[in-house]
Structure formats: C-alpha cells, structure tokens
C-alpha atoms as a PDB file:
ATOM      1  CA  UNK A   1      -8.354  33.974  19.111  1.00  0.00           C
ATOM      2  CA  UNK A   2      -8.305  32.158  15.716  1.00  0.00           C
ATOM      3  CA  UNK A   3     -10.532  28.758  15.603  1.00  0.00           C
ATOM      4  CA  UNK A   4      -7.935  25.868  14.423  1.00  0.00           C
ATOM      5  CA  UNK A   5      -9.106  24.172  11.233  1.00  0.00           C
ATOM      6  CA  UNK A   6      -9.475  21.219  11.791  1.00  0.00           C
ATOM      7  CA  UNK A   7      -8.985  18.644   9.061  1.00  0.00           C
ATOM      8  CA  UNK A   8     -11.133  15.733   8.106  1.00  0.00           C
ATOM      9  CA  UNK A   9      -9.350  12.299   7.177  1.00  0.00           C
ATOM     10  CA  UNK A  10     -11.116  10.624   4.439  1.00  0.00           C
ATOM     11  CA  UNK A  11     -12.857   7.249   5.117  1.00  0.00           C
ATOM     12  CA  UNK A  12     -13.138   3.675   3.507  1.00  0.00           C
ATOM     13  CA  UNK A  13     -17.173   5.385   2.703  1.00  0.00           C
ATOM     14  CA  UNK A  14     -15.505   8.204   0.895  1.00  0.00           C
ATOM     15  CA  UNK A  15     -12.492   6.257  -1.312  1.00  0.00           C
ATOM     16  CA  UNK A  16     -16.060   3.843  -2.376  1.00  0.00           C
ATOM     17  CA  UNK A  17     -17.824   7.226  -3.499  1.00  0.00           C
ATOM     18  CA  UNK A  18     -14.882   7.640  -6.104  1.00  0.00           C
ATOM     19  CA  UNK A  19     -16.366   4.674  -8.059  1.00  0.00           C
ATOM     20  CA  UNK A  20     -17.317   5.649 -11.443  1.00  0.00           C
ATOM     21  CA  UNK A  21     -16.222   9.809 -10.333  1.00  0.00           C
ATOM     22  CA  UNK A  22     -12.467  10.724  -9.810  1.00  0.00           C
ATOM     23  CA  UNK A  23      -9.910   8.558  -9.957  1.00  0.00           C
ATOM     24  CA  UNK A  24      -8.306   7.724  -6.609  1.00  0.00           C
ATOM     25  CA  UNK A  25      -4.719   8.841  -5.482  1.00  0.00           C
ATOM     26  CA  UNK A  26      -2.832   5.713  -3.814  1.00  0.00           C
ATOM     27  CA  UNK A  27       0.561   5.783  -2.700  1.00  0.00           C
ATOM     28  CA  UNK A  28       2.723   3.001  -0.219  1.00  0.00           C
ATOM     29  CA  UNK A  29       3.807   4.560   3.161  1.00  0.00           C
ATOM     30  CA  UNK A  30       6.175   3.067   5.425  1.00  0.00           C
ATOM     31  CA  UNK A  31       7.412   5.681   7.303  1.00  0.00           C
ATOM     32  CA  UNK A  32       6.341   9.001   9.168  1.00  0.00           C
ATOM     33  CA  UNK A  33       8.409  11.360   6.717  1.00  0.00           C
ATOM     34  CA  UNK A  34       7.256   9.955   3.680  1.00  0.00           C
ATOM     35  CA  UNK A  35       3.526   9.850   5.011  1.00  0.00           C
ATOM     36  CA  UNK A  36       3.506  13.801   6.006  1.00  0.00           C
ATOM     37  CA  UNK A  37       4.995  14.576   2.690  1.00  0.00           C
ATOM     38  CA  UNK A  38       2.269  12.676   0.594  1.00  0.00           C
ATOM     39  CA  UNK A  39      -0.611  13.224   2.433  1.00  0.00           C
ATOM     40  CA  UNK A  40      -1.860  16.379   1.117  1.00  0.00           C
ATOM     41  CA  UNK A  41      -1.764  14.642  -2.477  1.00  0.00           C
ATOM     42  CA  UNK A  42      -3.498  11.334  -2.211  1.00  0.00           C
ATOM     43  CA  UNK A  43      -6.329   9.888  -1.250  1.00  0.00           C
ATOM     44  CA  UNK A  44      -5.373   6.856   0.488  1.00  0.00           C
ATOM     45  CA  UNK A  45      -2.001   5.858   2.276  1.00  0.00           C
ATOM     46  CA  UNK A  46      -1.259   1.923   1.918  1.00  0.00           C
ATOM     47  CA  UNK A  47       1.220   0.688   4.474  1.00  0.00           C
ATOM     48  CA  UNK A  48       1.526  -2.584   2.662  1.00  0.00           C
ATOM     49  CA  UNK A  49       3.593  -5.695   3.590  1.00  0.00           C
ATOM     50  CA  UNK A  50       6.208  -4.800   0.543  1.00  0.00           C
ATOM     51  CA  UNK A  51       8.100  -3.027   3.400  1.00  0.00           C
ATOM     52  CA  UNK A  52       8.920  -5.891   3.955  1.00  0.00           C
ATOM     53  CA  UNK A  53      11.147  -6.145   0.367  1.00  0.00           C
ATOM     54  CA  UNK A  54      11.821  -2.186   0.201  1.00  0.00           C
ATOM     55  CA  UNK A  55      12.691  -1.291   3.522  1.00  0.00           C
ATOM     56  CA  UNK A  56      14.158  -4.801   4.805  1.00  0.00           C
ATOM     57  CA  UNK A  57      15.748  -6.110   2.135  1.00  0.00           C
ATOM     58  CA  UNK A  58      13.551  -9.723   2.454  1.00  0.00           C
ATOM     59  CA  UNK A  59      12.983 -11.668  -0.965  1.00  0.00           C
ATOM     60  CA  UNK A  60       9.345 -11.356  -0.463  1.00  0.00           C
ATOM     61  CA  UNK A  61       6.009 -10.273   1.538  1.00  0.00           C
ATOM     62  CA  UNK A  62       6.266 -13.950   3.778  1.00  0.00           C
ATOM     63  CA  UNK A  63       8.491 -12.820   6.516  1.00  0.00           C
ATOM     64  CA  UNK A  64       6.746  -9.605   7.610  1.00  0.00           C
ATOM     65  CA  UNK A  65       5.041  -9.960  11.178  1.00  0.00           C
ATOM     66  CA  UNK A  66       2.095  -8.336  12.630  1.00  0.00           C
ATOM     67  CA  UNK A  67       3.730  -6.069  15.176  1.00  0.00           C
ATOM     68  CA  UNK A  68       6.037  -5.122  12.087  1.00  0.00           C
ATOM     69  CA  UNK A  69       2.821  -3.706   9.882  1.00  0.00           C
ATOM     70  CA  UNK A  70       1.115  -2.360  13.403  1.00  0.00           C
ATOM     71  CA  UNK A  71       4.573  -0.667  14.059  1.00  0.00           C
ATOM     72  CA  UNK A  72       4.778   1.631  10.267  1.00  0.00           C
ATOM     73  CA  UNK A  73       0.919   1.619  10.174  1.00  0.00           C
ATOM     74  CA  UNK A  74       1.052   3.607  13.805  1.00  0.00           C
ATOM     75  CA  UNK A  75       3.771   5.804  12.048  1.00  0.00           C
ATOM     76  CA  UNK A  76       1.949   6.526   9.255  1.00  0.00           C
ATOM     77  CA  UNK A  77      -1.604   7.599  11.043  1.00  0.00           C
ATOM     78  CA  UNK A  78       0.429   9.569  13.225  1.00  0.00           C
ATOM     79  CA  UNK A  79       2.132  11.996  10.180  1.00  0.00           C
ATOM     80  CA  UNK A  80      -0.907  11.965   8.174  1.00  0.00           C
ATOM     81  CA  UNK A  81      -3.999  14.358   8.306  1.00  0.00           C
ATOM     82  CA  UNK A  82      -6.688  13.792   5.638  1.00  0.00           C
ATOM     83  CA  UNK A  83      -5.530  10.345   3.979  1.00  0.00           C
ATOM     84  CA  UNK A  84      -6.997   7.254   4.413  1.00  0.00           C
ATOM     85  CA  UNK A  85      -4.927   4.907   6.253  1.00  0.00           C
ATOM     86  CA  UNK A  86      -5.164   1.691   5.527  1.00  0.00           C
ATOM     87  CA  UNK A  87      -2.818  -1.256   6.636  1.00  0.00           C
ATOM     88  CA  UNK A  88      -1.803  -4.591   5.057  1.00  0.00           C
ATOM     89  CA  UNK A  89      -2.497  -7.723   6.996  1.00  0.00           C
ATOM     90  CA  UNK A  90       0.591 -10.200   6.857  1.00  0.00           C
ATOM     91  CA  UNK A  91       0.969 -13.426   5.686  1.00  0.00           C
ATOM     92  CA  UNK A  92      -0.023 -15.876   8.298  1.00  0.00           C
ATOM     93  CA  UNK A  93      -2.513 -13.779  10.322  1.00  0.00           C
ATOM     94  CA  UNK A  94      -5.909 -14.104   8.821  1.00  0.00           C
ATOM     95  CA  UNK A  95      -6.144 -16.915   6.700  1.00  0.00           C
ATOM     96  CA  UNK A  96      -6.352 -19.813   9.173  1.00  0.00           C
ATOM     97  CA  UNK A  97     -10.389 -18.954   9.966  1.00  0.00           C
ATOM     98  CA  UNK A  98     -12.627 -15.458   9.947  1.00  0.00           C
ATOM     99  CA  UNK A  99     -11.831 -15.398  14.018  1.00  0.00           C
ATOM    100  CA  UNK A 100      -8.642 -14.800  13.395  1.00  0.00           C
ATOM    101  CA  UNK A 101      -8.394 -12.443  10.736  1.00  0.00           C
ATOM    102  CA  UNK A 102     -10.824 -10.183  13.325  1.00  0.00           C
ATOM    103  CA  UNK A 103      -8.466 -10.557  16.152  1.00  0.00           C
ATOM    104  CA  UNK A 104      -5.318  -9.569  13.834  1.00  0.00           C
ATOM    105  CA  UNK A 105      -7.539  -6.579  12.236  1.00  0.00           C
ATOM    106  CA  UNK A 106      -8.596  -5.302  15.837  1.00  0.00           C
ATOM    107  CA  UNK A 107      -4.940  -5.195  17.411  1.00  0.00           C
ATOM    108  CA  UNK A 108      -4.331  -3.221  13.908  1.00  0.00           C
ATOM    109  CA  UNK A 109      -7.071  -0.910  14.075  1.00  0.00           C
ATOM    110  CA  UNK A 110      -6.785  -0.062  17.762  1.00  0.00           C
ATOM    111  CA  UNK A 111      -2.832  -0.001  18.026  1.00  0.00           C
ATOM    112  CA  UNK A 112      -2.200   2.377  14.910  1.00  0.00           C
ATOM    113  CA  UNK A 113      -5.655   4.176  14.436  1.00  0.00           C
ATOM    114  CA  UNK A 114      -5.655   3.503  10.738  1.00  0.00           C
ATOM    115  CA  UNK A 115      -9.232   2.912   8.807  1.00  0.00           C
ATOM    116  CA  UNK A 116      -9.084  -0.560   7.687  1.00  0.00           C
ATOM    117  CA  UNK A 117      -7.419  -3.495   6.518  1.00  0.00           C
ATOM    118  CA  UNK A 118      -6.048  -4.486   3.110  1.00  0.00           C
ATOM    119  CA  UNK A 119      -6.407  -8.668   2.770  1.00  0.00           C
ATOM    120  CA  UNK A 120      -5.134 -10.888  -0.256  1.00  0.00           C
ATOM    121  CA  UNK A 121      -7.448 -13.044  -1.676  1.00  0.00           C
ATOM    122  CA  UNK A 122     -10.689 -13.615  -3.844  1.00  0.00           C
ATOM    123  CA  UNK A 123     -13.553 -16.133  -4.163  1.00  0.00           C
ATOM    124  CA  UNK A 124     -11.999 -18.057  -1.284  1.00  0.00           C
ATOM    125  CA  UNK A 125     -11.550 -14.925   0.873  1.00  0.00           C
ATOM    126  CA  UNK A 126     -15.376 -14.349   0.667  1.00  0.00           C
ATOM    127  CA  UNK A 127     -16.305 -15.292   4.250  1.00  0.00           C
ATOM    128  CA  UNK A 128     -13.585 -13.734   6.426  1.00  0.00           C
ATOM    129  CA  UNK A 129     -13.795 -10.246   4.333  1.00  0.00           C
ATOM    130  CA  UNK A 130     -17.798 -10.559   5.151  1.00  0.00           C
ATOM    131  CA  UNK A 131     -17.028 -11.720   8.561  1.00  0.00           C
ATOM    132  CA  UNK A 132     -14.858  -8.177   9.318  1.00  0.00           C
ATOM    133  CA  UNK A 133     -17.475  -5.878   7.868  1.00  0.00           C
ATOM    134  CA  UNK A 134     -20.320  -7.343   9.592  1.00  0.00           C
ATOM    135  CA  UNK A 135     -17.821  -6.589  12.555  1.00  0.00           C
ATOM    136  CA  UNK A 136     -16.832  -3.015  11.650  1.00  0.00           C
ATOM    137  CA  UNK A 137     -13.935  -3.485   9.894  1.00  0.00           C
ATOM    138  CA  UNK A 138     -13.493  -1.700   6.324  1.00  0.00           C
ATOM    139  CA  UNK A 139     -11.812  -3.956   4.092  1.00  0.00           C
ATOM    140  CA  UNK A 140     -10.094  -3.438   1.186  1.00  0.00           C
ATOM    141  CA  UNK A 141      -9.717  -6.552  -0.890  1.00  0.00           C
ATOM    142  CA  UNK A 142      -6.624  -7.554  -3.403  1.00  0.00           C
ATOM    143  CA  UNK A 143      -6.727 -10.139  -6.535  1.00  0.00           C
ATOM    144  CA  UNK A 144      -5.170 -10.811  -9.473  1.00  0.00           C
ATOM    145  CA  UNK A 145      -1.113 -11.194  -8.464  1.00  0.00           C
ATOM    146  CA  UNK A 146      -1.010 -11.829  -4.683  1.00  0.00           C
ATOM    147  CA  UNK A 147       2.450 -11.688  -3.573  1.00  0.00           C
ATOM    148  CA  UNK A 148       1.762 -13.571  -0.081  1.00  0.00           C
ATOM    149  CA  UNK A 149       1.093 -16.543  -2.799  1.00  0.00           C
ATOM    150  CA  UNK A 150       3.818 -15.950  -4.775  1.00  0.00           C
ATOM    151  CA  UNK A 151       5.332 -20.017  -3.522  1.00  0.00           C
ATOM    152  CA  UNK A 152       1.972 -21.145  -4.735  1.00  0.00           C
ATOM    153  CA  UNK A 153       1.881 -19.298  -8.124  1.00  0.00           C
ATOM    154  CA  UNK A 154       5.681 -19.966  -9.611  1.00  0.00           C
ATOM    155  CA  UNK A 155       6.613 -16.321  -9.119  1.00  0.00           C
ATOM    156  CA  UNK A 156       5.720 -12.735  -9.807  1.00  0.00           C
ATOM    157  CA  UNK A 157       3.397 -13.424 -13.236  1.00  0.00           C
ATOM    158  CA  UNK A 158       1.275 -11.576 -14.818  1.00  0.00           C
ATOM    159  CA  UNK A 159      -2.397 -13.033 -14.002  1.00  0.00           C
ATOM    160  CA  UNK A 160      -5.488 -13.258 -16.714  1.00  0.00           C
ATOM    161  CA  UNK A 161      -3.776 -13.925 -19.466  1.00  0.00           C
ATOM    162  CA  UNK A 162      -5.627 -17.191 -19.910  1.00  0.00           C
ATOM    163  CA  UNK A 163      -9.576 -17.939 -20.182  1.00  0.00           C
ATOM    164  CA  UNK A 164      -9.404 -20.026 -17.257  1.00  0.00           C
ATOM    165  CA  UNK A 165      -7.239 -16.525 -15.234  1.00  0.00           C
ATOM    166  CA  UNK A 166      -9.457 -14.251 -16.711  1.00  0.00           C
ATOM    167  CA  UNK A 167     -12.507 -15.855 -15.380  1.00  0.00           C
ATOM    168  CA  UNK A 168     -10.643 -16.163 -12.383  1.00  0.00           C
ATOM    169  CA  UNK A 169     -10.359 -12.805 -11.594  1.00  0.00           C
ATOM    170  CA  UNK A 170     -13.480 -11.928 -12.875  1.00  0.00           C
ATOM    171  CA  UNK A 171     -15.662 -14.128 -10.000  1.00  0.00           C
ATOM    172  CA  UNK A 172     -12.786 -13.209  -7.548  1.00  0.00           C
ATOM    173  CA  UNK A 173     -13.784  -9.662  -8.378  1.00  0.00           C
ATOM    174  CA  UNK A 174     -17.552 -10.210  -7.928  1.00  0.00           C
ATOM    175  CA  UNK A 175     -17.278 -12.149  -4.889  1.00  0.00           C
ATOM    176  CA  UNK A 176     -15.135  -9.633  -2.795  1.00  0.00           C
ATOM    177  CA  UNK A 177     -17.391  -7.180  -4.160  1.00  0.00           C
ATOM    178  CA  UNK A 178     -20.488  -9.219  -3.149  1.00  0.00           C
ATOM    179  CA  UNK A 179     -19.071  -9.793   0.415  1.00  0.00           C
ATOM    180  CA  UNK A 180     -18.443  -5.857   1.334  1.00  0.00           C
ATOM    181  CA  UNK A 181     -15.050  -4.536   0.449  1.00  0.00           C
ATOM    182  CA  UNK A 182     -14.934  -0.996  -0.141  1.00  0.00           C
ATOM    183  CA  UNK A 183     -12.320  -1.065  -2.592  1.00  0.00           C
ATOM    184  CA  UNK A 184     -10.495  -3.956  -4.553  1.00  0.00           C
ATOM    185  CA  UNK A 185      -6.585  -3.565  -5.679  1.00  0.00           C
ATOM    186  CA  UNK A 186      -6.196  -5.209  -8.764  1.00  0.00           C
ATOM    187  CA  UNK A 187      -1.986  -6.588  -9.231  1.00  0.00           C
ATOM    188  CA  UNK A 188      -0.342  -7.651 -12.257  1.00  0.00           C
ATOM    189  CA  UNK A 189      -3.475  -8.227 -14.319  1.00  0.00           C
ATOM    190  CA  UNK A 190      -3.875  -8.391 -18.460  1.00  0.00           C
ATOM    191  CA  UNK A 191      -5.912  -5.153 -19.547  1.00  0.00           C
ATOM    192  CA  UNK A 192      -8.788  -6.618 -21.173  1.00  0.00           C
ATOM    193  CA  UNK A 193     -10.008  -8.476 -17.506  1.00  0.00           C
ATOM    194  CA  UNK A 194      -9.081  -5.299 -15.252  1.00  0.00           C
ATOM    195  CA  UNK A 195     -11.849  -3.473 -17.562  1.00  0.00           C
ATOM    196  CA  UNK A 196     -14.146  -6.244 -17.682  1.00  0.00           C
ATOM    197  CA  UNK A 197     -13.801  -6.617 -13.941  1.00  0.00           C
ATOM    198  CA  UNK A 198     -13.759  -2.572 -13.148  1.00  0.00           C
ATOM    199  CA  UNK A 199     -17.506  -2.318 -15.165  1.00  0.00           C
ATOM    200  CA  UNK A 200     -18.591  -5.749 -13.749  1.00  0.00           C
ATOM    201  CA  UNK A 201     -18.317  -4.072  -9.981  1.00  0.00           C
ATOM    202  CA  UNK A 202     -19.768  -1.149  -8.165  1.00  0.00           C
ATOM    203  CA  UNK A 203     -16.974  -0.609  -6.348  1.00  0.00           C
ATOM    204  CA  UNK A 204     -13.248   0.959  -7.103  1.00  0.00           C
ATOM    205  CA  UNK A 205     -10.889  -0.896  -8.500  1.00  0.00           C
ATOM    206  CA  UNK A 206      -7.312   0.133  -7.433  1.00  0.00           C
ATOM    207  CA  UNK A 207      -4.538  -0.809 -10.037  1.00  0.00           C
ATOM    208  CA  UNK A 208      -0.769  -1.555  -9.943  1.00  0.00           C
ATOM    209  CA  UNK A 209       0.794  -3.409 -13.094  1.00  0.00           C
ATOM    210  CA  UNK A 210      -3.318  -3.490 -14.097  1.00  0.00           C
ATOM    211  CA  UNK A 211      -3.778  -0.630 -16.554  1.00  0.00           C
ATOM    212  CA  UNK A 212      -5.453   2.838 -16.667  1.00  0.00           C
ATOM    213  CA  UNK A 213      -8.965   0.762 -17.038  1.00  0.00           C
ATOM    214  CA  UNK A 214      -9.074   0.750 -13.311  1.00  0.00           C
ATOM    215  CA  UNK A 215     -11.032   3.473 -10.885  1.00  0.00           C
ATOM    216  CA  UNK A 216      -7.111   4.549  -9.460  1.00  0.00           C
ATOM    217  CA  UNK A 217      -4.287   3.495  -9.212  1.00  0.00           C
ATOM    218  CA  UNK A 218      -1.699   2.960  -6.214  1.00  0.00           C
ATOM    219  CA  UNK A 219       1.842   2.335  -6.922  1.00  0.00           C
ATOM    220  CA  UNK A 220       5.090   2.043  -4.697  1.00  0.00           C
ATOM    221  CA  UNK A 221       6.881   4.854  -3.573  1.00  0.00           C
ATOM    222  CA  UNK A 222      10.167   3.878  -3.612  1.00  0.00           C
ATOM    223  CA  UNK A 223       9.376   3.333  -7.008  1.00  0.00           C
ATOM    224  CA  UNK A 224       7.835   6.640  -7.953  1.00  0.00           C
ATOM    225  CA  UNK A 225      11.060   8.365  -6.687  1.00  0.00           C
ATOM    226  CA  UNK A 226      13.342   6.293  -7.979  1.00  0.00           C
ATOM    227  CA  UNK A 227      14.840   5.105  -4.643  1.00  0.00           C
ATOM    228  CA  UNK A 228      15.083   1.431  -5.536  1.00  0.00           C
ATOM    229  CA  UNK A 229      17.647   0.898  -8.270  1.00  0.00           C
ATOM    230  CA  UNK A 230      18.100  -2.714  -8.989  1.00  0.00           C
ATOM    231  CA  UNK A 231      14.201  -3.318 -10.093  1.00  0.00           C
ATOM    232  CA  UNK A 232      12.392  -1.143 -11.821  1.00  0.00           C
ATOM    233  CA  UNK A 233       8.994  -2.734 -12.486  1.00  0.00           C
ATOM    234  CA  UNK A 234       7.830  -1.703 -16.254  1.00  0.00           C
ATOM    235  CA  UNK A 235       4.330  -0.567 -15.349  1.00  0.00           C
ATOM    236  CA  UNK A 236       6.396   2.215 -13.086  1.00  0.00           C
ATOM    237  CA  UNK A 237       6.524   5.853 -14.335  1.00  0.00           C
ATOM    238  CA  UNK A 238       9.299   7.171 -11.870  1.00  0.00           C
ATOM    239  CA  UNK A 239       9.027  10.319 -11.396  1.00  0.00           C
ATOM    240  CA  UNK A 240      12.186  10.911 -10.070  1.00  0.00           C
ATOM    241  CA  UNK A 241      15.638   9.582  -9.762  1.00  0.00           C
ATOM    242  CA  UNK A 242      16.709  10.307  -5.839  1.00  0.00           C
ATOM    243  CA  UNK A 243      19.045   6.973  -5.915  1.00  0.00           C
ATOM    244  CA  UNK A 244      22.033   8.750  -8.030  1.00  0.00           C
ATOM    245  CA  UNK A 245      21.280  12.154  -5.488  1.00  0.00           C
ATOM    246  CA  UNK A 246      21.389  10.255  -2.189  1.00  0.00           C
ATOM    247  CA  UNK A 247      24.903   8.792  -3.500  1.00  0.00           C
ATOM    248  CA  UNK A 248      26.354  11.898  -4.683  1.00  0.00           C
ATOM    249  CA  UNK A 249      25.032  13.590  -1.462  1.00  0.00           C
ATOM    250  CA  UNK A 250      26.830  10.950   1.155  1.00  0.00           C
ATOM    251  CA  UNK A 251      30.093  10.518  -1.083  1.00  0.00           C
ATOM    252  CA  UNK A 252      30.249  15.021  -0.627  1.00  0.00           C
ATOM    253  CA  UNK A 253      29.922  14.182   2.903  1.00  0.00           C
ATOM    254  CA  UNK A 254      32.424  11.175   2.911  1.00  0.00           C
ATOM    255  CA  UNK A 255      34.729  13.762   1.178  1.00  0.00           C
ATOM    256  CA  UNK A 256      34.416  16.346   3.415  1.00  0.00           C
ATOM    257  CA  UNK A 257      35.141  14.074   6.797  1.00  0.00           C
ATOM    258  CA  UNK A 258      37.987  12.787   5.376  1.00  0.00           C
ATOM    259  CA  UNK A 259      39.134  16.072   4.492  1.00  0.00           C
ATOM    260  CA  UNK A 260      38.430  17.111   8.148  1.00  0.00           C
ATOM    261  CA  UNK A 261      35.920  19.552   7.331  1.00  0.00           C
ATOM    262  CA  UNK A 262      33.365  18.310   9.684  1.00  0.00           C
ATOM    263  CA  UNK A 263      30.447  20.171   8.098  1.00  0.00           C
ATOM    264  CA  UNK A 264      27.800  21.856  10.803  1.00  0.00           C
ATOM    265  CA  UNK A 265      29.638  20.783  13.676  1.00  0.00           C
ATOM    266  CA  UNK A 266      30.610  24.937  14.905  1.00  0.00           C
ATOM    267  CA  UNK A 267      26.343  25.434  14.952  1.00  0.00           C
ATOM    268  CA  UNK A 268      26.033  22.308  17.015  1.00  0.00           C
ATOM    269  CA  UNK A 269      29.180  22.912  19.588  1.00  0.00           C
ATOM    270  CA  UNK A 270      30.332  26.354  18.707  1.00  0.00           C
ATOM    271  CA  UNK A 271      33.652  26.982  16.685  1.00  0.00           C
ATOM    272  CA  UNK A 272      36.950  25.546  18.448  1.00  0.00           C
ATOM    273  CA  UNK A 273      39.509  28.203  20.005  1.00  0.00           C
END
C-alpha cells in the first residue's frame, strides 16, 4: 500500500524566514476555487476584508462583519494545502482594547483553522499586536494606506510622500516590528520610505502599491486576472483579461437558450423521444 504524502502548510515562522532570502508569493483569496487553484504557487493566502468591495460590491472595507471574514477564511483553509492562511480582522473588532482584538482573533483562528491574523495599524497598534503574540496569535501587521481609515484619511492616497508621512511610516514600521509581527504589509506607500522601512526592519515587508523595494509582494486577485473592470489600480500588472471571456462565454450561452439549444441538458436527463 502506498504511504500518502502528506503536505506541510507553511507557517507565520516560515513567511518571517523569507526576510532578506526569497521574496514572498501573496495573493487575496475569497473563495474555495480560487484558493485550490493558487495554492501550489504562493506562499501565503490573504483573505482580506476587500471582499468586502470585490465580491460585495460595498464602497469600502467598513461594512464587512466578523462572521463574514470567518465564513471565506473557513473556505479558504479548507481548499488550500501548503499556503499560509491568514485572515483579515474587520473594522470594528479589535480596536476598542487588546481584550477584544484576542476574542475576535480566537473565534477566527478556531472557526476557520487559518494561521493568524492580519490587523491595520502602526505605532498606535503596538499593544494589542503584542498583546496577541504573547497569547499565541501570529500577527501580521499593515501600515502605510489603511483602508479601514480611509473616512479618517480623505480617501485612497498615496502615504509618505511628506517628511512628516515618511517618518510616519518609518516608526509605524519599527514599532509593529518591535511588538512581534511576523510580517508587515506595506499599502500605497512612496518608494524611497518602503526601502528605508524594508532595511530599517528584520522582518518582511509585504507590498501592494509600495514598490519592488519590499521583501514580497501581495496583490488582489481579481486584479491579477483581470476580473474587475471598472478600476484598475496602476501599480497592477494583470495578467490576464477573464472580464471580456466571462461575457463572451454567458452571451454564447444566452444565445444558445434562446435558440432552444439547451446545451448539456441530454447528459444530465438523457435525449428526449
């Protein structure tokens, strides 16, 4: 009888370990298809709260719930192998106090299985990302552009453009860093402060809209593929254009209902007498 191989996810310990080595390989999940198909490429799977703008059509990252992230985030671990997993915490559930940033991360961790939790926020972030690791969870920190304060900030800007920004995200940086994040996404940065922040750490920093000074990279999906075709974010190299195909595919099928050619319904039923 052959033995099953059996293969090993990557951890929050391993994606740290790329610092300074090979880049890491981030992609958004939302779904169990997508997940299984990406899995065997990347190193880490983000289900981040933009599902809540690709696949729900809301005007930003505000409205998405808890159960909604623990719902994909289940999905996700459950499709993927050798990834690691980890799962956005929404607006609205961890930054009232450290308590409750622990009780949001341990319904996520238990309910979908994944390896950590991604959290928005710097310098002021400090305690509660300290808090979690001294409590087992793996955090991976986000600064620069943090779309849960996109009210606060005026909009989706590009941050460090200024002395007073770039210093910004330099102590944010440091701080998360300081406090035990594995890994730091860097959004919608200026290229001069991603470096200066990606040498000033000694762990990875994770661009998107941030530059190729950064230890990886993780970008959207829908995005890469070309599946969003109203915004197209110029940092984003798609890599293919499936909106124009999805159309073309539906309107053959429109055409062939209409046209009463009901196409695979004889393997379903068998052919009508």
């Amino acid at each position: 009888m052959s033995t099953p191989i059996v293969t090993r996810r990557k951890t929050p310990a391993d994606i740290r370990a790329h610092k300074g080595k090979v880049p890491v390989v981030s992609l958004t999940a939302y779904t169990a298809p997508i997940a299984r198909l990406l899995d065997p490429v990347v190193d880490l799977l983000l289900v981040g709260d933009s599902l809540g703008m690709v696949l729900y059509g809301f005007d930003s990252t505000i409205p998405v719930t808890l159960d909604l992230m623990i719902a994909h985030g289940a999905a996700v671990v459950r499709a993927s192998q050798q990834a690691c997993v980890i799962v956005d915490l929404p607006f609205g559930s961890y930054q009232a106090s450290p308590a409750d940033a622990f009780r949001a991360s341990a319904r996520v961790m238990a309910e979908t299985g994944c390896a950590g939790v991604k959290i928005e926020g710097g310098v002021e972030m400090t305690e509660t990302i300290r808090f979690l690791v001294e409590r087992g969870v793996p955090v991976l920190a986000h600064i620069g552009l943090q779309p849960q304060s996109v009210n606060a900030i005026g909009g989706f800007r590009v941050q460090g453009r200024s002395d007073e920004g770039q210093a910004k995200i330099l102590a944010d940086a440091r701080a998360v860093a300081e406090a035990g994040a594995f890994a730091v996404v860097i959004e919608g940065t200026a290229e001069p402060v991603a470096r200066a922040a990606t040498a000033a750490i000694d762990i990875p920093t994770i661009g998107i809209g941030a530059s190729s000074a950064c230890d990886g990279q993780v970008l959207v999906i829908d995005d890469v593929l070309g599946l969003v075709s109203d915004i197209k974010p110029r940092f984003v190299k798609r890599y293919a254009e499936l909106a124009p195909l999805i159309t073309a595919a539906a309107t053959a099928y429109a055409d062939d209902v209409r046209a009463r050619r009901f196409p695979g319904a004889e393997h379903v039923y068998g052919k009508a007498s």
